[in-house]
PDB file of N, CA and C in Angstrom:
ATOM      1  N   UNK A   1     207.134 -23.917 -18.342  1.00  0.00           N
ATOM      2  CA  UNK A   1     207.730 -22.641 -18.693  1.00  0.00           C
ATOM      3  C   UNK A   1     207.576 -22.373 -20.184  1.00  0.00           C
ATOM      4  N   UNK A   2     205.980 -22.328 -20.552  1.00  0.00           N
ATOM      5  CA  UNK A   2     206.180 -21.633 -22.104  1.00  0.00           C
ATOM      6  C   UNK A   2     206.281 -20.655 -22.136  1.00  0.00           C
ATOM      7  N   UNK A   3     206.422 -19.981 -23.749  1.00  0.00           N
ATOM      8  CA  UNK A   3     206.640 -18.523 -23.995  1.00  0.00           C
ATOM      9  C   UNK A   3     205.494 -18.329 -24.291  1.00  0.00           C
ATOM     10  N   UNK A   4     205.585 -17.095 -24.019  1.00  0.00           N
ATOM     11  CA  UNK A   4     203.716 -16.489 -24.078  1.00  0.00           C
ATOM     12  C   UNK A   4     203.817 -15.490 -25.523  1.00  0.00           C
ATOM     13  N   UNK A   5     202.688 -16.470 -25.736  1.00  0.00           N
ATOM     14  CA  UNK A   5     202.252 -16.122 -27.925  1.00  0.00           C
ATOM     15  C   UNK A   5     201.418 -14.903 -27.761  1.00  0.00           C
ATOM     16  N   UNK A   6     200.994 -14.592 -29.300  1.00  0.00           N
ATOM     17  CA  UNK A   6     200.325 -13.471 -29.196  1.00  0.00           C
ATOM     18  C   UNK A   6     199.930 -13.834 -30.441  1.00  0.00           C
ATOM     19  N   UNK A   7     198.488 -13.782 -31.292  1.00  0.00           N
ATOM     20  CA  UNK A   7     197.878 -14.310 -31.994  1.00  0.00           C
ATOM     21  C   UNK A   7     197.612 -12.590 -33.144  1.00  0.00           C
ATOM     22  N   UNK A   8     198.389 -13.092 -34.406  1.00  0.00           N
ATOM     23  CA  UNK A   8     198.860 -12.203 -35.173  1.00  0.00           C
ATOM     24  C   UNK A   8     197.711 -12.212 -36.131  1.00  0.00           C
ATOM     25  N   UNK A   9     197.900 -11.516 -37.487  1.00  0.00           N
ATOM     26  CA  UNK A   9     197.143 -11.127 -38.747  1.00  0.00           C
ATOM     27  C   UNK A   9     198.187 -10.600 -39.434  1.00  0.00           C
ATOM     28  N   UNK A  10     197.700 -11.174 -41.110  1.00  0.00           N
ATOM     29  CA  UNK A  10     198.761 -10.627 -42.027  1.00  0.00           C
ATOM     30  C   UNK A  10     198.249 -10.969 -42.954  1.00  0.00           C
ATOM     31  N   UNK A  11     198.584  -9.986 -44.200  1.00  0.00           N
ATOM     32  CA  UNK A  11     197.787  -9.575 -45.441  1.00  0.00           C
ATOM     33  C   UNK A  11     198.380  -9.700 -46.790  1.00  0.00           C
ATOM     34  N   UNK A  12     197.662 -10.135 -47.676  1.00  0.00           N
ATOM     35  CA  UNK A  12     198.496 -10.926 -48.459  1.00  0.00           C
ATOM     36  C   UNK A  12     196.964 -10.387 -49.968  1.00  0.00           C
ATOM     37  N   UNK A  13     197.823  -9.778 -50.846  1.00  0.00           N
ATOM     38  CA  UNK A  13     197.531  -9.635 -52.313  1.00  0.00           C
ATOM     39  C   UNK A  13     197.429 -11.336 -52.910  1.00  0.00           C
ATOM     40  N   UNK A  14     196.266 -11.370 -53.064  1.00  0.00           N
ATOM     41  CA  UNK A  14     195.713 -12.333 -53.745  1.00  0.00           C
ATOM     42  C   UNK A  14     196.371 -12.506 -55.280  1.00  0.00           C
ATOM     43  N   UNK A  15     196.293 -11.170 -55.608  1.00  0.00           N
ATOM     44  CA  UNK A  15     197.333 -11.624 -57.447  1.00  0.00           C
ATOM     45  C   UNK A  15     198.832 -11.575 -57.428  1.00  0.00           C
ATOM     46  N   UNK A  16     199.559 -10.901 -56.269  1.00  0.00           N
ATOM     47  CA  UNK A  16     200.722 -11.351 -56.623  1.00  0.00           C
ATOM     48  C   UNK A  16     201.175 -12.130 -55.345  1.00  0.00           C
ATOM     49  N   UNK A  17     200.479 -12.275 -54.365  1.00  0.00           N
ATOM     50  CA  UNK A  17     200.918 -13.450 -53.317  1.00  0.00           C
ATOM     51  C   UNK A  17     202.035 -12.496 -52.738  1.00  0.00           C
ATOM     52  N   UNK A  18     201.964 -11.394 -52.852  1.00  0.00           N
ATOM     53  CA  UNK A  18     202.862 -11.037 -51.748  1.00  0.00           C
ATOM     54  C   UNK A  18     202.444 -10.275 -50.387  1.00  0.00           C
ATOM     55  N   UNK A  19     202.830  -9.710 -49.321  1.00  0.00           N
ATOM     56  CA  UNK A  19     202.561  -9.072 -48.208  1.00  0.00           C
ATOM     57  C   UNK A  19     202.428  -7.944 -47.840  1.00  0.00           C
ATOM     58  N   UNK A  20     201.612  -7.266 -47.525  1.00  0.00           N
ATOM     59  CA  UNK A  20     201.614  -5.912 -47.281  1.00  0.00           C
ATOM     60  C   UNK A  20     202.711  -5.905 -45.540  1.00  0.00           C
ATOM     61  N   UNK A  21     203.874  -4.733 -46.498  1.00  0.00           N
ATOM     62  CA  UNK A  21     204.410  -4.611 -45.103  1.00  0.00           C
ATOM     63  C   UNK A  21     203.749  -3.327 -43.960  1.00  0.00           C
ATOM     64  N   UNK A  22     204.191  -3.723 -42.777  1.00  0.00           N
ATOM     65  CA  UNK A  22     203.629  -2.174 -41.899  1.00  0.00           C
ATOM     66  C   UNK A  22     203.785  -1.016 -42.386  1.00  0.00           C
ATOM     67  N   UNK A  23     204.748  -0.925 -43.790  1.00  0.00           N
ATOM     68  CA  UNK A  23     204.951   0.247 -43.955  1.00  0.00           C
ATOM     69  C   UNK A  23     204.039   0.848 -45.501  1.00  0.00           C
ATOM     70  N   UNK A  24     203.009  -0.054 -44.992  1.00  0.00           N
ATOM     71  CA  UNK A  24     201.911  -0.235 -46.545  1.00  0.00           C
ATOM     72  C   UNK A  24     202.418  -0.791 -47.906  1.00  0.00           C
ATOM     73  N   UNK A  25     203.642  -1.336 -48.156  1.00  0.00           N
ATOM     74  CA  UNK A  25     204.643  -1.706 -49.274  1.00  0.00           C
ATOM     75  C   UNK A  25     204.264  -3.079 -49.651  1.00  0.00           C
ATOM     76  N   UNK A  26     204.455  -3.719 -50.635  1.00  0.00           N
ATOM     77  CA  UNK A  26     204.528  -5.310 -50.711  1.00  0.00           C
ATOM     78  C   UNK A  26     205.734  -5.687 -50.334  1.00  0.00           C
ATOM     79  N   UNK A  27     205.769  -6.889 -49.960  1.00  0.00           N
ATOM     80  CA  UNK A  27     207.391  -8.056 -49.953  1.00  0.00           C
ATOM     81  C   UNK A  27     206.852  -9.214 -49.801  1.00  0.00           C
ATOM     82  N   UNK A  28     207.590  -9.907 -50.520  1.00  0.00           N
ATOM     83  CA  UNK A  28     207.572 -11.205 -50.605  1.00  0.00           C
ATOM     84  C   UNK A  28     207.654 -12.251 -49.119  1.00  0.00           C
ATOM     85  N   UNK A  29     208.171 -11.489 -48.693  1.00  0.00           N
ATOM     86  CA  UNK A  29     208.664 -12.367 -47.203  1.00  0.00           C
ATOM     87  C   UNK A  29     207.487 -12.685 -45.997  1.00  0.00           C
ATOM     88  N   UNK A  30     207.249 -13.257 -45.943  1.00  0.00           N
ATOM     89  CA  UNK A  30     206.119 -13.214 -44.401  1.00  0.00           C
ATOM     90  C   UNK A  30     206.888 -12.580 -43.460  1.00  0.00           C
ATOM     91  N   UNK A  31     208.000 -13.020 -43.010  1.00  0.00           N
ATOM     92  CA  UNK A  31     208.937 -12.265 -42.191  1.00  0.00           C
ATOM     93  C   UNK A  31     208.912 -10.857 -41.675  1.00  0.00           C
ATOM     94  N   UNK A  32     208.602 -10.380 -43.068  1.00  0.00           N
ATOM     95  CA  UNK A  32     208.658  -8.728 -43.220  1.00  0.00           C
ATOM     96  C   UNK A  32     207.360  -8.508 -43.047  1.00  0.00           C
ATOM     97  N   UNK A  33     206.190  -8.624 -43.129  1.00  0.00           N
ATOM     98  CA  UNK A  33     204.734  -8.533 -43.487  1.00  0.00           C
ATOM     99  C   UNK A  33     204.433  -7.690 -42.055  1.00  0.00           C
ATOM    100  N   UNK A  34     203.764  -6.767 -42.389  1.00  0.00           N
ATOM    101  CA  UNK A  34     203.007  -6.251 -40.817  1.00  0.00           C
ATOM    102  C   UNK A  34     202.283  -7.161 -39.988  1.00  0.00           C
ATOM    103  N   UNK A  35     202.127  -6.785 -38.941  1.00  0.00           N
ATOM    104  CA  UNK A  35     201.295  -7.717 -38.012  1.00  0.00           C
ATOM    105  C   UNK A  35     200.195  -6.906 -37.670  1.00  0.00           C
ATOM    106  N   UNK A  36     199.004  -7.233 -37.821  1.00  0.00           N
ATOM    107  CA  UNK A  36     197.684  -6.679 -37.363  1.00  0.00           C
ATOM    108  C   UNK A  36     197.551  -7.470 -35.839  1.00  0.00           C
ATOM    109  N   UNK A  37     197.151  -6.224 -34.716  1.00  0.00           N
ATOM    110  CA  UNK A  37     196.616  -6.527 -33.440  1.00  0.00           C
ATOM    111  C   UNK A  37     195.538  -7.245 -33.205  1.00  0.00           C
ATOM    112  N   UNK A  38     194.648  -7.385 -34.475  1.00  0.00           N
ATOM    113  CA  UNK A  38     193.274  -8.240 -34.938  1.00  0.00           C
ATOM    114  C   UNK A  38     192.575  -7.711 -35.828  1.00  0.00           C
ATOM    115  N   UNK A  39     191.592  -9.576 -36.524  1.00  0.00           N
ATOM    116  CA  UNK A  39     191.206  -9.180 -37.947  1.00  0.00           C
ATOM    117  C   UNK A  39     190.356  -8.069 -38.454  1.00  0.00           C
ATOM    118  N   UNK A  40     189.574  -7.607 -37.060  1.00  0.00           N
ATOM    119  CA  UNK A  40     188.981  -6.063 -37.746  1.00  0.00           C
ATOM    120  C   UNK A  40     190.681  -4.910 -38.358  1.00  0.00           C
ATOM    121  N   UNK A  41     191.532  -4.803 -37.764  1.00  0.00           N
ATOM    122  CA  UNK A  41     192.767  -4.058 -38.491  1.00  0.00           C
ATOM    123  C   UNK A  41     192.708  -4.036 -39.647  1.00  0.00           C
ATOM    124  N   UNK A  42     193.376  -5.656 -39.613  1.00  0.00           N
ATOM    125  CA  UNK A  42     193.901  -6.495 -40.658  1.00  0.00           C
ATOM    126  C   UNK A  42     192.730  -6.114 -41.921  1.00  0.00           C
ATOM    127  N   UNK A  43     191.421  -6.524 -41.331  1.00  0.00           N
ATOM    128  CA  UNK A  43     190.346  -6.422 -42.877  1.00  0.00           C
ATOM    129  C   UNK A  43     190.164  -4.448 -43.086  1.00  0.00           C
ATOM    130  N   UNK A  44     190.261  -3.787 -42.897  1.00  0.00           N
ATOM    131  CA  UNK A  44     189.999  -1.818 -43.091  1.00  0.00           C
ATOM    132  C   UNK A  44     191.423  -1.506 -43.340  1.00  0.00           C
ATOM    133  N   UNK A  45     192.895  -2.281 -43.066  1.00  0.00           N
ATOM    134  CA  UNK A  45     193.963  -2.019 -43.310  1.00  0.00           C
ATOM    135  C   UNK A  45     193.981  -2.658 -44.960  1.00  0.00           C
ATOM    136  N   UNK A  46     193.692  -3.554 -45.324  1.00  0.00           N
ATOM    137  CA  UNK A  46     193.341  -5.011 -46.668  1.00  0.00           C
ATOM    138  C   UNK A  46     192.622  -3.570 -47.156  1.00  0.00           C
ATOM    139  N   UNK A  47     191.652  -3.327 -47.105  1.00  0.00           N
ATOM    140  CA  UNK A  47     190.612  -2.772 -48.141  1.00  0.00           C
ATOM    141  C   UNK A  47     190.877  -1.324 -47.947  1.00  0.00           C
ATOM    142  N   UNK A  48     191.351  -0.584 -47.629  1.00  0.00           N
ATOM    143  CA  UNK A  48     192.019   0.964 -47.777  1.00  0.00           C
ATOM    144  C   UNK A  48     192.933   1.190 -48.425  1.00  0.00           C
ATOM    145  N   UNK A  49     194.376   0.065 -48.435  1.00  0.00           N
ATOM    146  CA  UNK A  49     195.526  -0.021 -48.855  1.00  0.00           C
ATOM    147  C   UNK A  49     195.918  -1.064 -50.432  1.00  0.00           C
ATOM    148  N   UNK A  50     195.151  -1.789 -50.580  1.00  0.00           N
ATOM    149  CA  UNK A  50     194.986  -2.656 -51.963  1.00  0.00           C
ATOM    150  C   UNK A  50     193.979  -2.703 -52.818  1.00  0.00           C
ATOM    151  N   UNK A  51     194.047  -2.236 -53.872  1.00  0.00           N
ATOM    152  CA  UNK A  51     193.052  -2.280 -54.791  1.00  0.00           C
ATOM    153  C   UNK A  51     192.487  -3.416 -55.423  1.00  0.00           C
ATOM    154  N   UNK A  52     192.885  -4.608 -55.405  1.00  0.00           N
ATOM    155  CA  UNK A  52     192.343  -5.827 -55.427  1.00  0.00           C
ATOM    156  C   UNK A  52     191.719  -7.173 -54.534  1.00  0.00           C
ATOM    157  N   UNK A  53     192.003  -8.232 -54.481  1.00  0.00           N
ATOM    158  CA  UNK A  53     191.517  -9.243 -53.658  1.00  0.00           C
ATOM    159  C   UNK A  53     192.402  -9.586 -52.687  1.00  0.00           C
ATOM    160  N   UNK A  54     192.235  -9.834 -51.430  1.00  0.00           N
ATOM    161  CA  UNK A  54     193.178 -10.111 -50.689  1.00  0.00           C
ATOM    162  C   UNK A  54     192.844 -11.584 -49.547  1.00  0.00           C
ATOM    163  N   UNK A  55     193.680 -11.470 -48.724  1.00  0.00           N
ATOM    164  CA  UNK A  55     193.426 -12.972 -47.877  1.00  0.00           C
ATOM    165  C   UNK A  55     193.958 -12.228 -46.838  1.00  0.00           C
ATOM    166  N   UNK A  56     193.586 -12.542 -45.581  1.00  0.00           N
ATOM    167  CA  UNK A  56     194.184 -12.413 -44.268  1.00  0.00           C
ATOM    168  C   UNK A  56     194.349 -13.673 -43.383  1.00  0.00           C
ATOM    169  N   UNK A  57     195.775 -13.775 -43.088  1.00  0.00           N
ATOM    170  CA  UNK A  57     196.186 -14.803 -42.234  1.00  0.00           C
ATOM    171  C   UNK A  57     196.314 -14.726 -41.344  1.00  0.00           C
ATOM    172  N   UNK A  58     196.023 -15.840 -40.337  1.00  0.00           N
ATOM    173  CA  UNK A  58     196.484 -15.634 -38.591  1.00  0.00           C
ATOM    174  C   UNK A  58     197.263 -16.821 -38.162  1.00  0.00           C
ATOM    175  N   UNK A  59     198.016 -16.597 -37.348  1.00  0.00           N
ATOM    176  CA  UNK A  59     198.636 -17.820 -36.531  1.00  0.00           C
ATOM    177  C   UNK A  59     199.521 -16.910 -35.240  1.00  0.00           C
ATOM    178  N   UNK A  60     200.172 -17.187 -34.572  1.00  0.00           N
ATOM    179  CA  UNK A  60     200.680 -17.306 -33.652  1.00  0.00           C
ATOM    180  C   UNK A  60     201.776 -17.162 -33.549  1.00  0.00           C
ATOM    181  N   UNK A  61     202.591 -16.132 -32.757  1.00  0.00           N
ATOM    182  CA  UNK A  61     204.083 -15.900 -32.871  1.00  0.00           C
ATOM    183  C   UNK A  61     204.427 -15.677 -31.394  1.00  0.00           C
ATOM    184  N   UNK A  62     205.984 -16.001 -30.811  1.00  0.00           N
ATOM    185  CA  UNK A  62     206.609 -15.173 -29.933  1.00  0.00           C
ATOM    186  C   UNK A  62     206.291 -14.213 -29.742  1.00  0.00           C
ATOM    187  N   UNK A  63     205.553 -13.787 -28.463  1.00  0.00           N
ATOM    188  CA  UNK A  63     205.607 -12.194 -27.967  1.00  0.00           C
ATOM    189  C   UNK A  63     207.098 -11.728 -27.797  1.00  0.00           C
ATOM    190  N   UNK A  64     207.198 -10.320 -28.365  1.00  0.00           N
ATOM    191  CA  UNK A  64     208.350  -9.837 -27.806  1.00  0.00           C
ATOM    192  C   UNK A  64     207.795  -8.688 -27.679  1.00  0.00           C
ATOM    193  N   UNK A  65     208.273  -8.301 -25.945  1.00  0.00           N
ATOM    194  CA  UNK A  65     207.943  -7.274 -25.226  1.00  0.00           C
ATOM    195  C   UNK A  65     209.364  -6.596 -24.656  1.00  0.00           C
TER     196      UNK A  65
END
């Protein structure tokens, strides 16, 4: 009986290490950070919305449906 994951993306300003939230904003928090549906998003969401270098992360979270 596992919980069924869902394999995330999240975007992260290379100079100040913080997160782009869904609501295009920075925060510090991963918590808060938008979740991209996948890394094509994640990379045209990164390069439309930040004017510098960025990183995109993935891992794995609780689906909540």
């Amino acid at each position: 009986m596992g919980r069924d994951l869902r394999q995330v993306w999240v975007i992260q300003d290379k100079r100040s290490g913080m997160f782009l939230h869904l609501d295009l904003y920075l925060t510090r928090s991963l918590k808060e950070a938008g979740r991209a549906p996948d890394p094509l998003c994640a990379q045209e969401t990164a390069r439309l919305n930040l004017s510098g270098p960025f990183e995109i992360h993935t891992f794995w979270e609780p689906r909540v449906d």
